[in-house]
Protein backbone atom coordinates (compact mmCIF):
# COMPACT_ATOMS: atom_id res chain seq x y z
CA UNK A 1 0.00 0.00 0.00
CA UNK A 2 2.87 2.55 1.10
CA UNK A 3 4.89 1.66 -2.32
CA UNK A 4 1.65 2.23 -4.39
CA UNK A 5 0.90 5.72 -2.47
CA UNK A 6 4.59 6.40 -3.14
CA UNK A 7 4.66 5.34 -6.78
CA UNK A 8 1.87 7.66 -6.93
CA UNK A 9 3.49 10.72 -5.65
CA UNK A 10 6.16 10.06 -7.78
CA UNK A 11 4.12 10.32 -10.90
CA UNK A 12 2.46 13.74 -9.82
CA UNK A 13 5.73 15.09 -8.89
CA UNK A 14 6.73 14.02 -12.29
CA UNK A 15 4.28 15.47 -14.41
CA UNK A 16 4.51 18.55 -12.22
CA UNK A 17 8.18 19.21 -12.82
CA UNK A 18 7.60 18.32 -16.66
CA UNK A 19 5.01 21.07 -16.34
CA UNK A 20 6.78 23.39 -14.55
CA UNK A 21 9.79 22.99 -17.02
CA UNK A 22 7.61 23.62 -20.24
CA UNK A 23 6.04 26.47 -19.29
CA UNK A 24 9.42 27.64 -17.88
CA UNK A 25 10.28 27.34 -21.75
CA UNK A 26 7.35 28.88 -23.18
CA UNK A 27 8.13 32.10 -20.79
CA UNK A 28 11.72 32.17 -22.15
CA UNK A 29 12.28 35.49 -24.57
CA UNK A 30 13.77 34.16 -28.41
CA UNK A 31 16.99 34.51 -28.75
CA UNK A 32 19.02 37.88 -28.84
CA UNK A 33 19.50 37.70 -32.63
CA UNK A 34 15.94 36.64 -32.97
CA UNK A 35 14.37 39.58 -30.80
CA UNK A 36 16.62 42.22 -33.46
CA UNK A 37 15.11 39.94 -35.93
CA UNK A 38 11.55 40.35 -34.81
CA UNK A 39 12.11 44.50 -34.21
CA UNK A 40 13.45 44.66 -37.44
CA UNK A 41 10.26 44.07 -38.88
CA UNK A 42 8.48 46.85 -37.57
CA UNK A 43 11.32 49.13 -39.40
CA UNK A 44 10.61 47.58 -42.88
CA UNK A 45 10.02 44.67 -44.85
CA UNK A 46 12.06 41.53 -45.38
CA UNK A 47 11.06 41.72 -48.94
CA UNK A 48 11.64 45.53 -50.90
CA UNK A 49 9.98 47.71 -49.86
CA UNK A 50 9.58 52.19 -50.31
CA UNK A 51 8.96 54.89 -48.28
CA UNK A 52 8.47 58.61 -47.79
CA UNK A 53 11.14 60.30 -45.29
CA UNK A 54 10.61 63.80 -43.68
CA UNK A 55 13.97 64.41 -41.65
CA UNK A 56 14.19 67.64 -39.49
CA UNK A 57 16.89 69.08 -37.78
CA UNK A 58 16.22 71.67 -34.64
CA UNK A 59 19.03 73.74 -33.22
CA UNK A 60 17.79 76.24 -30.64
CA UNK A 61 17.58 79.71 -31.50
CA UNK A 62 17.81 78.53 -35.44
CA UNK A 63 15.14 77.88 -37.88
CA UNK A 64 14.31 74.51 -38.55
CA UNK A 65 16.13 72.58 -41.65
CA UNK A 66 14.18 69.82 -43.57
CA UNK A 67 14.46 67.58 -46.26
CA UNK A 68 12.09 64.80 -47.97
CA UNK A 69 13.59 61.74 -49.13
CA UNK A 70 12.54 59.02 -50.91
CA UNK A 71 14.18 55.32 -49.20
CA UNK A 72 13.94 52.25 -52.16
CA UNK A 73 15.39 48.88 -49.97
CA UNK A 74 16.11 45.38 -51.35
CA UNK A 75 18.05 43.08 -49.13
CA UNK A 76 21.04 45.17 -48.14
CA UNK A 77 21.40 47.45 -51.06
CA UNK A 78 19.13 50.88 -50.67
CA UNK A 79 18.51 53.92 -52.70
CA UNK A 80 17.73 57.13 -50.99
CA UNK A 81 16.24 60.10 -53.48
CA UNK A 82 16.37 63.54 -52.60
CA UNK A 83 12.35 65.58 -53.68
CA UNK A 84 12.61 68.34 -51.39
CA UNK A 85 13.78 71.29 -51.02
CA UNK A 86 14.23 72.35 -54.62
CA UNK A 87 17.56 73.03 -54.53
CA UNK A 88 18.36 69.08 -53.40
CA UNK A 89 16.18 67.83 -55.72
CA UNK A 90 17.88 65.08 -57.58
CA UNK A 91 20.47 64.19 -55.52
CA UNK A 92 20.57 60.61 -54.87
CA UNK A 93 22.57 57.79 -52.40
CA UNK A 94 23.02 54.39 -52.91
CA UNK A 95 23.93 51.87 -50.23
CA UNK A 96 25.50 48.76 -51.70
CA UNK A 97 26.50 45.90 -49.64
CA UNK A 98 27.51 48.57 -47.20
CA UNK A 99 29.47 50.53 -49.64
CA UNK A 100 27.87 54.27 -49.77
CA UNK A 101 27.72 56.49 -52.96
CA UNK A 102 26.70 59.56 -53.56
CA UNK A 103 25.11 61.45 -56.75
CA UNK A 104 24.72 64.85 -57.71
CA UNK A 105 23.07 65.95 -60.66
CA UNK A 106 24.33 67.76 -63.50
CA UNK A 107 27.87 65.50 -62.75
CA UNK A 108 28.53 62.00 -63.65
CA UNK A 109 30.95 61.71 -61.15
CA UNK A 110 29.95 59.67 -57.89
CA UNK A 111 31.35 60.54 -54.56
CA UNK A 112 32.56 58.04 -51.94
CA UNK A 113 30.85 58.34 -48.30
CA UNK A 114 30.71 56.84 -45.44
CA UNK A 115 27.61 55.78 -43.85
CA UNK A 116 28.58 57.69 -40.38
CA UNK A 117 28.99 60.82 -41.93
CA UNK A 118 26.05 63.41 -40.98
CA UNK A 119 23.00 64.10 -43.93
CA UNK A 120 21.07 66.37 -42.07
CA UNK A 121 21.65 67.15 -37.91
CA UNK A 122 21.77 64.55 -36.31
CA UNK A 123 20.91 62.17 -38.65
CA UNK A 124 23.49 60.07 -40.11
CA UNK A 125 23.78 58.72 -44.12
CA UNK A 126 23.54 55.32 -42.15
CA UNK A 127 20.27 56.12 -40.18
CA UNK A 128 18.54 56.57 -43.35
CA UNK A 129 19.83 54.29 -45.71
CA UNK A 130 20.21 51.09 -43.17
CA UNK A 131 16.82 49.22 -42.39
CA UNK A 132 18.30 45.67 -40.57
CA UNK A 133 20.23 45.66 -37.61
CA UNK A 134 19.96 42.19 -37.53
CA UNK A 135 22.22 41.79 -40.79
CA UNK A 136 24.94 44.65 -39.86
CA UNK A 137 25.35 43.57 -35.85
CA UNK A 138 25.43 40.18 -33.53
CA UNK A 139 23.22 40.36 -30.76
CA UNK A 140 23.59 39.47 -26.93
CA UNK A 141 20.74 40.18 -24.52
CA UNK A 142 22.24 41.77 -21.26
CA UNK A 143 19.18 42.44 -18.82
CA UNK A 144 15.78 43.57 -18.85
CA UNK A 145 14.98 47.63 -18.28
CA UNK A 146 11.76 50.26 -17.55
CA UNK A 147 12.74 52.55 -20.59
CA UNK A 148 9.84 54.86 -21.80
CA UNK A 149 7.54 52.98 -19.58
CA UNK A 150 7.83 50.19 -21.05
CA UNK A 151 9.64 47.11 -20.06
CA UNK A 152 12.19 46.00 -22.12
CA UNK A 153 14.76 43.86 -23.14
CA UNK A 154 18.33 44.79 -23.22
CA UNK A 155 20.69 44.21 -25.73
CA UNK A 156 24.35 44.54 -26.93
CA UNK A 157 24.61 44.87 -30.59
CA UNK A 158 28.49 44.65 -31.73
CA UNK A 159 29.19 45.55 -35.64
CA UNK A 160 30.08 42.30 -38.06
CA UNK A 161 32.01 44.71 -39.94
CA UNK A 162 33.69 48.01 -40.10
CA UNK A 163 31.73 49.06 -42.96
CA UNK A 164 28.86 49.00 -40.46
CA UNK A 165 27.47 52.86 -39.61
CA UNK A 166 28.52 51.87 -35.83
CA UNK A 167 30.54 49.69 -34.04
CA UNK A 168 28.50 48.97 -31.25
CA UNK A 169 24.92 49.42 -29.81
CA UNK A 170 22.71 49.31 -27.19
CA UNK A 171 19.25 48.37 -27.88
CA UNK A 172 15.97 48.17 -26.08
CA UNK A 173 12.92 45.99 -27.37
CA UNK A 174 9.84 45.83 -25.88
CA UNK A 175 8.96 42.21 -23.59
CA UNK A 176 5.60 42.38 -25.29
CA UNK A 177 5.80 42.46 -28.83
CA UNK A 178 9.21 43.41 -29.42
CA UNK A 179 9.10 46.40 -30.91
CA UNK A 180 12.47 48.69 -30.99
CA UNK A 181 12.05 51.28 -27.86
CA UNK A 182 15.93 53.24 -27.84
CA UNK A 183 18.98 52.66 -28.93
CA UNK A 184 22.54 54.32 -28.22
CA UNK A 185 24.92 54.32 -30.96
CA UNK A 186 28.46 53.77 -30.40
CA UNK A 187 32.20 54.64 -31.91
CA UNK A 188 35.24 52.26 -32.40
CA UNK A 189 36.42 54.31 -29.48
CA UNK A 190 33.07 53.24 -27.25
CA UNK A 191 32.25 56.94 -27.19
CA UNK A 192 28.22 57.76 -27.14
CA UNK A 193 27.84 59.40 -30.74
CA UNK A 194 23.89 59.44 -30.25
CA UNK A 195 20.38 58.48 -29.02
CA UNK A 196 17.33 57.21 -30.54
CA UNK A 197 14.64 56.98 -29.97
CA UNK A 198 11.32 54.51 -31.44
CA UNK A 199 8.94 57.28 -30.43
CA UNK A 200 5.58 56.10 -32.93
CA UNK A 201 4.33 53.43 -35.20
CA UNK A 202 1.55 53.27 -37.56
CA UNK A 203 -0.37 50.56 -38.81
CA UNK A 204 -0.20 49.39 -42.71
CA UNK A 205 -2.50 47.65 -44.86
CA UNK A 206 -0.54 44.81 -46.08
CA UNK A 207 0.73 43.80 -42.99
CA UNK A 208 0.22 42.84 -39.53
CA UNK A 209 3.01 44.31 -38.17
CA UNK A 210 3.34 48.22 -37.64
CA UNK A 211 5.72 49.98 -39.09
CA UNK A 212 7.96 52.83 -37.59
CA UNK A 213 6.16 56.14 -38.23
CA UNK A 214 8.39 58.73 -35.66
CA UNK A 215 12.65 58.12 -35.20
CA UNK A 216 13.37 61.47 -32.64
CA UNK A 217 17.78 61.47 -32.83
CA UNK A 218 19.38 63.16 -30.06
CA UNK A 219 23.23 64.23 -29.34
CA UNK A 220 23.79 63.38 -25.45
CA UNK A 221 26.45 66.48 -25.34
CA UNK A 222 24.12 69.25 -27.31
CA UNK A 223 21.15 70.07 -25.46
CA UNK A 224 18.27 70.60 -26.92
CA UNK A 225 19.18 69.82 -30.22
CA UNK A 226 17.39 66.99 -32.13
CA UNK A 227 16.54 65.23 -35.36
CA UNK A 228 13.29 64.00 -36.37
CA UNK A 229 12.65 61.38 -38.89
CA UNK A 230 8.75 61.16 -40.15
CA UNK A 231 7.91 57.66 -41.86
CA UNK A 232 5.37 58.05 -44.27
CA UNK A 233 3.63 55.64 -47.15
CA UNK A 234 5.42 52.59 -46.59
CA UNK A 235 4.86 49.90 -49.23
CA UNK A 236 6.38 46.06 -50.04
CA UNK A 237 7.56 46.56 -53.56
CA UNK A 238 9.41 44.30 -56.29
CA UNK A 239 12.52 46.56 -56.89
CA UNK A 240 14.34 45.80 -59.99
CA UNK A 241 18.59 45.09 -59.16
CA UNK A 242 19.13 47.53 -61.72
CA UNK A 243 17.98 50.22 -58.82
CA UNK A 244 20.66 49.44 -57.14
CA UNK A 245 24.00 49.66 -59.78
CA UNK A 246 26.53 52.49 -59.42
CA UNK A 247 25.38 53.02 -63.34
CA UNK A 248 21.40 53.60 -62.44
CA UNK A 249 22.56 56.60 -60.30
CA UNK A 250 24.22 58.22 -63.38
CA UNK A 251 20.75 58.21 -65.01
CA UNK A 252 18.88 60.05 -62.17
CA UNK A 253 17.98 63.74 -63.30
């Protein structure tokens, strides 16, 4: 009788640590890669995609400086147009398996950047053109963090290349549905070049996931001063490779 009443017990403490184990699992977060891989999608598509860019600059005591882009992403290669103002109109980037070109028109010369240099306050060529942090960094998640009132993971995003915009990064993604909250943007040096932050999304109709509708940029060292990128019209698109050749920028008017 005792051995059956024991067998018993064993059995229920059995199932109950099998239980407690699997739902131990289920309450686990994805992996670091896979939570930049999951945040990533609320900052574009994995497919091509457009979009409408309105990126202002504010510098106290100045008057505010704005331009409207035009962002054309396949895979790693993007195309950035330049509609507004006037006197940019027609100027044109392409970012090329992290190489970074530049067009003006009237010329048929291209100019070599570099994806950290600034395009308008404190907005970098980088921060415009680059979509996927999950293909330019290797994640590792560090802790969890109240950041914007909202819980968050935290993670350590170190560069897979030096042709990366930055070296290193820290990012926060929501627990709940990992969307991208802030992120600091580190030098080779490990100095603090800037803050972001994921401030709004917006929904779309051809997809379940938001996209990013409000990027606010701020310098830690210059008060006051920020730059705001506005994501408008976002669309998956079939985008032609011949977008994204060195030759196709010579074309642009």
């Amino acid at each position: 009788m005792n051995n059956t009443r024991l067998s018993i017990q064993l059995i229920f403490l059995f199932f109950f640590l099998v239980g407690s184990w699997a739902q131990s699992l289920a309450q686990q977060p994805p992996s670091a890669q896979k939570l930049v891989e999951h945040a990533d999608q609320y900052r574009g598509y994995v497919a091509g995609f457009t979009a409408t860019l309105e990126v202002t600059s504010i510098v106290p005591d100045k008057a505010d400086r704005s331009n409207r882009l035009s962002l054309f992403v396949k895979g790693l290669n993007s195309l950035v147009k330049y509609e507004a103002p006037a006197r940019d109109k027609g100027k044109a980037m392409l970012f090329k398996e992290r190489e970074l070109w530049f067009h003006v028109p009237k010329t048929k010369r291209l100019i070599r950047l570099t994806p950290i240099q600034r395009l308008l306050g404190q907005a970098s060529n980088g921060d415009v053109a680059g979509t996927r942090f999950s293909d330019d960094y290797r994640a590792q998640l560090v802790g969890q963090e109240i950041v914007h009132n909202v819980a968050c993971h935290v993670l350590e995003l170190k560069a897979v290349s030096r042709k990366v915009t930055y070296a290193r990064l820290k990012y926060w993604v929501a627990q709940d549905d990992h969307r991208p909250i802030q992120s600091e943007h580190y030098s080779l040096s490990g100095k603090l070049l800037k803050v972001a932050h994921y401030a709004e999304f917006t929904a779309v109709n051809d997809d379940q996931v938001p996209k990013l509708a409000k990027l606010i940029i701020r310098d830690p060292l210059k008060s006051g001063e920020q730059t705001t990128i506005a994501y408008k019209n976002w669309k998956q698109a079939e985008l032609s490779e011949a977008m994204f050749q060195k030759t196709y920028l010579k074309r642009l008017k």
